[in-house]
C-alpha atoms as a PDB file:
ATOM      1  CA  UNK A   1      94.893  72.150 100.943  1.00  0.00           C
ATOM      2  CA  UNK A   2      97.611  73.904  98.966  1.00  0.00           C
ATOM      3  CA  UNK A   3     100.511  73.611 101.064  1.00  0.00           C
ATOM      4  CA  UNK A   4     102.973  75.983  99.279  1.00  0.00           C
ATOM      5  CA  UNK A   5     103.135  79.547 100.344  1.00  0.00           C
ATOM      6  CA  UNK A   6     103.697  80.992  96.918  1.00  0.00           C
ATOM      7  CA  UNK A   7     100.413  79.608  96.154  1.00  0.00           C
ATOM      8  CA  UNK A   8      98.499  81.025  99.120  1.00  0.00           C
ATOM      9  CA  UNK A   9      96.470  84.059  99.269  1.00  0.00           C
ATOM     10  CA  UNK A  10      96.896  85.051 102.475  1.00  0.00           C
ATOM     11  CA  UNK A  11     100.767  84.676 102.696  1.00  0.00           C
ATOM     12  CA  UNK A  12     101.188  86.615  99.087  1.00  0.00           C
ATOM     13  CA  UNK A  13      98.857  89.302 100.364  1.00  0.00           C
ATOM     14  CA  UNK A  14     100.719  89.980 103.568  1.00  0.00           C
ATOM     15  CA  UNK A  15     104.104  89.351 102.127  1.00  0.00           C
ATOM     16  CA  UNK A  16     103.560  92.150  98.875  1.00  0.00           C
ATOM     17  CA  UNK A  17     102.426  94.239 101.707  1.00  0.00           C
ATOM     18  CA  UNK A  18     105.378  94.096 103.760  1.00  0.00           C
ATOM     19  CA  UNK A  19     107.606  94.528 100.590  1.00  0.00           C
ATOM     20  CA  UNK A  20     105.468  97.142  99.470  1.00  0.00           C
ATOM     21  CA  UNK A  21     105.656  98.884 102.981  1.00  0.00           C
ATOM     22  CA  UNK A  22     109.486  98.251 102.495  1.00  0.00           C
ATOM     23  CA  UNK A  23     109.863  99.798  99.491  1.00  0.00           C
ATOM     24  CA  UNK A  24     108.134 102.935 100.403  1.00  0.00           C
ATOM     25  CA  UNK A  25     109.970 103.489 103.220  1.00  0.00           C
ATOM     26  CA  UNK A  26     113.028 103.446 101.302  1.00  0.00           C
ATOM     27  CA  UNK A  27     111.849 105.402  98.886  1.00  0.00           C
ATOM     28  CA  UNK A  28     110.488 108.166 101.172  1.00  0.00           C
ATOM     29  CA  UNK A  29     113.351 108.623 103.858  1.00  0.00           C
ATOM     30  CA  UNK A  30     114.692 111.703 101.688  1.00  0.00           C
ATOM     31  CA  UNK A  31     111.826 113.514 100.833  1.00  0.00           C
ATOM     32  CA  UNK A  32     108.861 112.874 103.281  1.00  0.00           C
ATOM     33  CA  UNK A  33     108.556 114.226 107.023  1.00  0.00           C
ATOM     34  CA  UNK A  34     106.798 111.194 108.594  1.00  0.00           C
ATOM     35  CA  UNK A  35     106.781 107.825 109.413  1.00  0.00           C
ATOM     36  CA  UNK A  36     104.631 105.107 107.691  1.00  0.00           C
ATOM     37  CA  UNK A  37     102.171 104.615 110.149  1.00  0.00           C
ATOM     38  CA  UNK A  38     101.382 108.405 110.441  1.00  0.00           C
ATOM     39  CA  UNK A  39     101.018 108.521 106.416  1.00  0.00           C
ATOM     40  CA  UNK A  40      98.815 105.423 107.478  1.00  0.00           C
ATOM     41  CA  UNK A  41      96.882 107.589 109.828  1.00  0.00           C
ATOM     42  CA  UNK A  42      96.843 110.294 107.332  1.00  0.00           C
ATOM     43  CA  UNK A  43      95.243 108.209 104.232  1.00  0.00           C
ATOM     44  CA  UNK A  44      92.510 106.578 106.047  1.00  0.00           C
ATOM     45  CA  UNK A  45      91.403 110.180 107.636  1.00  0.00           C
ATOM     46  CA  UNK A  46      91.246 111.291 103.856  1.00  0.00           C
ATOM     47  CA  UNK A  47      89.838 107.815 102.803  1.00  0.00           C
ATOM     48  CA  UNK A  48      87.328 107.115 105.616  1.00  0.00           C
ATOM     49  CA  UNK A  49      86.552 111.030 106.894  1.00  0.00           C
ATOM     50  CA  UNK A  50      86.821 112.507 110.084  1.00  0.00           C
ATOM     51  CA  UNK A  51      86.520 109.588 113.149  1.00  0.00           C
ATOM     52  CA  UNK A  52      86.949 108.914 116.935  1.00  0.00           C
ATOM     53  CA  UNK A  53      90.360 107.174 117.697  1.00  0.00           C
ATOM     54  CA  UNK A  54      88.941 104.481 118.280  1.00  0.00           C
ATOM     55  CA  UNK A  55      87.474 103.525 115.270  1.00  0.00           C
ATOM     56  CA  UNK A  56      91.146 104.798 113.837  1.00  0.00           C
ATOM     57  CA  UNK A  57      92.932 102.360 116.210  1.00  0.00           C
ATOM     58  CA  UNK A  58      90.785  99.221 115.184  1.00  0.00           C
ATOM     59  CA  UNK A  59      91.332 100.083 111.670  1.00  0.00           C
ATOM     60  CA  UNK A  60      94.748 100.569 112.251  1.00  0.00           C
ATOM     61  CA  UNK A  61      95.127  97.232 113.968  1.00  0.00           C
ATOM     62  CA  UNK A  62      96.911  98.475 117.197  1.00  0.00           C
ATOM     63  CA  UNK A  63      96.019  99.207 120.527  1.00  0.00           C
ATOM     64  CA  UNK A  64      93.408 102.850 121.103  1.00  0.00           C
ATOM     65  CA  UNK A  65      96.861 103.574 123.997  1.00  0.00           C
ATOM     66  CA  UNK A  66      99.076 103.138 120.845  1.00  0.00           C
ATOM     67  CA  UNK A  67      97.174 104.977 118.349  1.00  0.00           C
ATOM     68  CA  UNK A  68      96.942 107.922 121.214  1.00  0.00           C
ATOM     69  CA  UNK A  69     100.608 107.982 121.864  1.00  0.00           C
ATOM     70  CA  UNK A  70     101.015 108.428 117.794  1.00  0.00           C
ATOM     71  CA  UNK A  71      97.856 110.656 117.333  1.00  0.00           C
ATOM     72  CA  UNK A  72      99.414 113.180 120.270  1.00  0.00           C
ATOM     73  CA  UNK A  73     102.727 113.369 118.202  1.00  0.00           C
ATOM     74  CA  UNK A  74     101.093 114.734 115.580  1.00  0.00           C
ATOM     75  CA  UNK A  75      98.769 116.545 116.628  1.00  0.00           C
ATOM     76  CA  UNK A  76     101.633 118.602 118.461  1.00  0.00           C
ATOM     77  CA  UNK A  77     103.213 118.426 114.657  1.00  0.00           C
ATOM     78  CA  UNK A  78     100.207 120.265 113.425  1.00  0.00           C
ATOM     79  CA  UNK A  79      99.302 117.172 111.041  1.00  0.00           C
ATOM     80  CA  UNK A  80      95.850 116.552 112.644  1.00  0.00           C
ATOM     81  CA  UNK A  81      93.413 118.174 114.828  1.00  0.00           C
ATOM     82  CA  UNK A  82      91.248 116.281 117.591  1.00  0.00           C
ATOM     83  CA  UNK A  83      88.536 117.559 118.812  1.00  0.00           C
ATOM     84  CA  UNK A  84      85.322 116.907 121.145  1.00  0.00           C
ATOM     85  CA  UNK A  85      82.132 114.474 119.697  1.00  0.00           C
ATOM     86  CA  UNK A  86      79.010 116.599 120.315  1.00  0.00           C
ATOM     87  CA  UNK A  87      77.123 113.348 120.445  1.00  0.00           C
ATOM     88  CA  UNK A  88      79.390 112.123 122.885  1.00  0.00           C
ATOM     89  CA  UNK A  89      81.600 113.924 125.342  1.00  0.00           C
ATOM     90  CA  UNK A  90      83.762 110.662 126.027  1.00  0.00           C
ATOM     91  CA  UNK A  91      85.085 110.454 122.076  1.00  0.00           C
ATOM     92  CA  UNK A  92      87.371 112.301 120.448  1.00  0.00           C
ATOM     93  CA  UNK A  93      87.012 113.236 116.675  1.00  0.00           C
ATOM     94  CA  UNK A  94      90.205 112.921 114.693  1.00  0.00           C
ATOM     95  CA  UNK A  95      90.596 114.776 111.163  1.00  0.00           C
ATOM     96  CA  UNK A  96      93.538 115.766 109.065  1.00  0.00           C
ATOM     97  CA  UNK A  97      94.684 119.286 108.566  1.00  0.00           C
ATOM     98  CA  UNK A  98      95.619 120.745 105.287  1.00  0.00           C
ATOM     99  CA  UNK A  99      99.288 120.339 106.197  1.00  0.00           C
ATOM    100  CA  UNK A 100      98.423 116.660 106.293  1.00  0.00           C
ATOM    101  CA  UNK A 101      96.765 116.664 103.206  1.00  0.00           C
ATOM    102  CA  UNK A 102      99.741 118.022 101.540  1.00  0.00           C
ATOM    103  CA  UNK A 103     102.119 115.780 103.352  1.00  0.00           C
ATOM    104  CA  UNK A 104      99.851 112.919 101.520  1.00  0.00           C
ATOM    105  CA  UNK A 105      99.992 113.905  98.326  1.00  0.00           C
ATOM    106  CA  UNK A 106     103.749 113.725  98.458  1.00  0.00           C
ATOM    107  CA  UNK A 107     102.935 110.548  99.837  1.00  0.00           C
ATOM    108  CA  UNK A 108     101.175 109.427  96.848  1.00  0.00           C
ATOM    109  CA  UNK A 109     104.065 110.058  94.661  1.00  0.00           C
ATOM    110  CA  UNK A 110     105.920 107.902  96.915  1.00  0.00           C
ATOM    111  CA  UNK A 111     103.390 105.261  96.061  1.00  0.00           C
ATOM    112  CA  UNK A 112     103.178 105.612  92.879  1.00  0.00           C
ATOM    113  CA  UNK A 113     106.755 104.908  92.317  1.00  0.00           C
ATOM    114  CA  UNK A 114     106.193 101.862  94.428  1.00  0.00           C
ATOM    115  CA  UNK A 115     103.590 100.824  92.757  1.00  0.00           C
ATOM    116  CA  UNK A 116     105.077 101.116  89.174  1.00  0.00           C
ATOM    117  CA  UNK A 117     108.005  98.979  90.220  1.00  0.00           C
ATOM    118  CA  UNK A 118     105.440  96.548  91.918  1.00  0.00           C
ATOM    119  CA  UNK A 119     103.662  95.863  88.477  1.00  0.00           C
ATOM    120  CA  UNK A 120     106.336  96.404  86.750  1.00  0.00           C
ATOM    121  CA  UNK A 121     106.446  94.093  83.446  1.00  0.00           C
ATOM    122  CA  UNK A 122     102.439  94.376  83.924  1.00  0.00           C
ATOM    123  CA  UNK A 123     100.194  95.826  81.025  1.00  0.00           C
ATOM    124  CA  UNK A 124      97.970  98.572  81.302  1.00  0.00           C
ATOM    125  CA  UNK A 125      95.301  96.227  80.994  1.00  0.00           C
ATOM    126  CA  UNK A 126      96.816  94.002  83.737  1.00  0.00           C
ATOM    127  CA  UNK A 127      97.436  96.149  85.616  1.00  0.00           C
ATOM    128  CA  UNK A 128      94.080  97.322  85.844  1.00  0.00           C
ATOM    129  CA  UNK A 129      92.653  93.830  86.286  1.00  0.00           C
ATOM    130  CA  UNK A 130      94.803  93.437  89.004  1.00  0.00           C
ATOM    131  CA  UNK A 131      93.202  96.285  90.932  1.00  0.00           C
ATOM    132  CA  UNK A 132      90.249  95.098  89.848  1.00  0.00           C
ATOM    133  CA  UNK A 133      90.558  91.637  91.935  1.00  0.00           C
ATOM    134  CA  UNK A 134      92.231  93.170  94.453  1.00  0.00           C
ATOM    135  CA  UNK A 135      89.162  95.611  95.016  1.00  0.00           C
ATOM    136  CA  UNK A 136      86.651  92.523  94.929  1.00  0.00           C
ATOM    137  CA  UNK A 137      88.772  90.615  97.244  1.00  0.00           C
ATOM    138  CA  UNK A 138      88.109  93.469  99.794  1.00  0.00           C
ATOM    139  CA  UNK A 139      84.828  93.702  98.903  1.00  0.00           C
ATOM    140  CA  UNK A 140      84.381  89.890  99.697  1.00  0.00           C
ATOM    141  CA  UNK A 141      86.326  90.548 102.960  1.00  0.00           C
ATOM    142  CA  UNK A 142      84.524  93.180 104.156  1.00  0.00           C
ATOM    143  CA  UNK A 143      81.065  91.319 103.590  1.00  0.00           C
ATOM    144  CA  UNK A 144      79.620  89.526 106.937  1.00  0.00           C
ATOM    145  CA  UNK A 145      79.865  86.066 107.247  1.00  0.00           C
ATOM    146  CA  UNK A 146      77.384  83.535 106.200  1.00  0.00           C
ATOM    147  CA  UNK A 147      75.104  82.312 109.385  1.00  0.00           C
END
């Protein structure tokens, strides 16, 4: 068992995430209007489609009383738009509005910078292998386990 943390996947995973995360925020305090976790809520809304917060929550990793407190703020902010399931009355459906969608592609170009001085020193090539590996590693992730 490989004992240093450099060397582990899960430990470089989560810490380039929270340097990414970092990063952008830095990089985004003069010229975006929202927070990181409502860009979050944004991009997997234009990733993953319209949803109940529920499913948005888990995805998110936080509590469905969490996610509503932040889902209420911007749906007052005119960023998304919740509305009734027809299939079920209980649920609400969650969906970005075209504000959003322009908020996130200002967002983009937030993480694009970030993402050039992540790789930075990478080739093209790299670069794009990198991806690559990171895209099967989610892929492997996202499979069920074996019985």
């Amino acid at each position: 068992m490989e004992k240093n943390l450099d060397k582990r996947f899960g430990f470089l995973v989560a810490d380039v995430g929270r340097l990414s995360g970092k990063r952008f925020d830095e990089l985004s305090r003069a010229s975006l209007d929202l927070t990181r976790a409502q860009y979050r809520v944004i991009a997997y809304l234009a990733y993953h489609g319209e949803m109940n917060q529920a499913g948005l929550a888990d995805l998110m990793e936080v509590a469905p009383i969490s996610a509503g407190r932040l889902l209420d703020r911007m749906e007052e902010g005119g960023w998304i738009a919740r509305r009734p399931n027809p299939q079920d009355r209980r649920e609400r459906m969650v969906g970005i509005t075209d504000k959003a969608g322009q908020a996130l592609d200002a967002a983009r170009q937030v993480g694009d910078l970030v993402t050039g001085v992540a790789l930075g020193g990478f080739t093209e090539a790299e670069a794009e292998q990198f991806m690559g590996f990171l895209q099967r590693a989610r892929a492997n992730l996202s499979k069920p386990l074996p019985e």
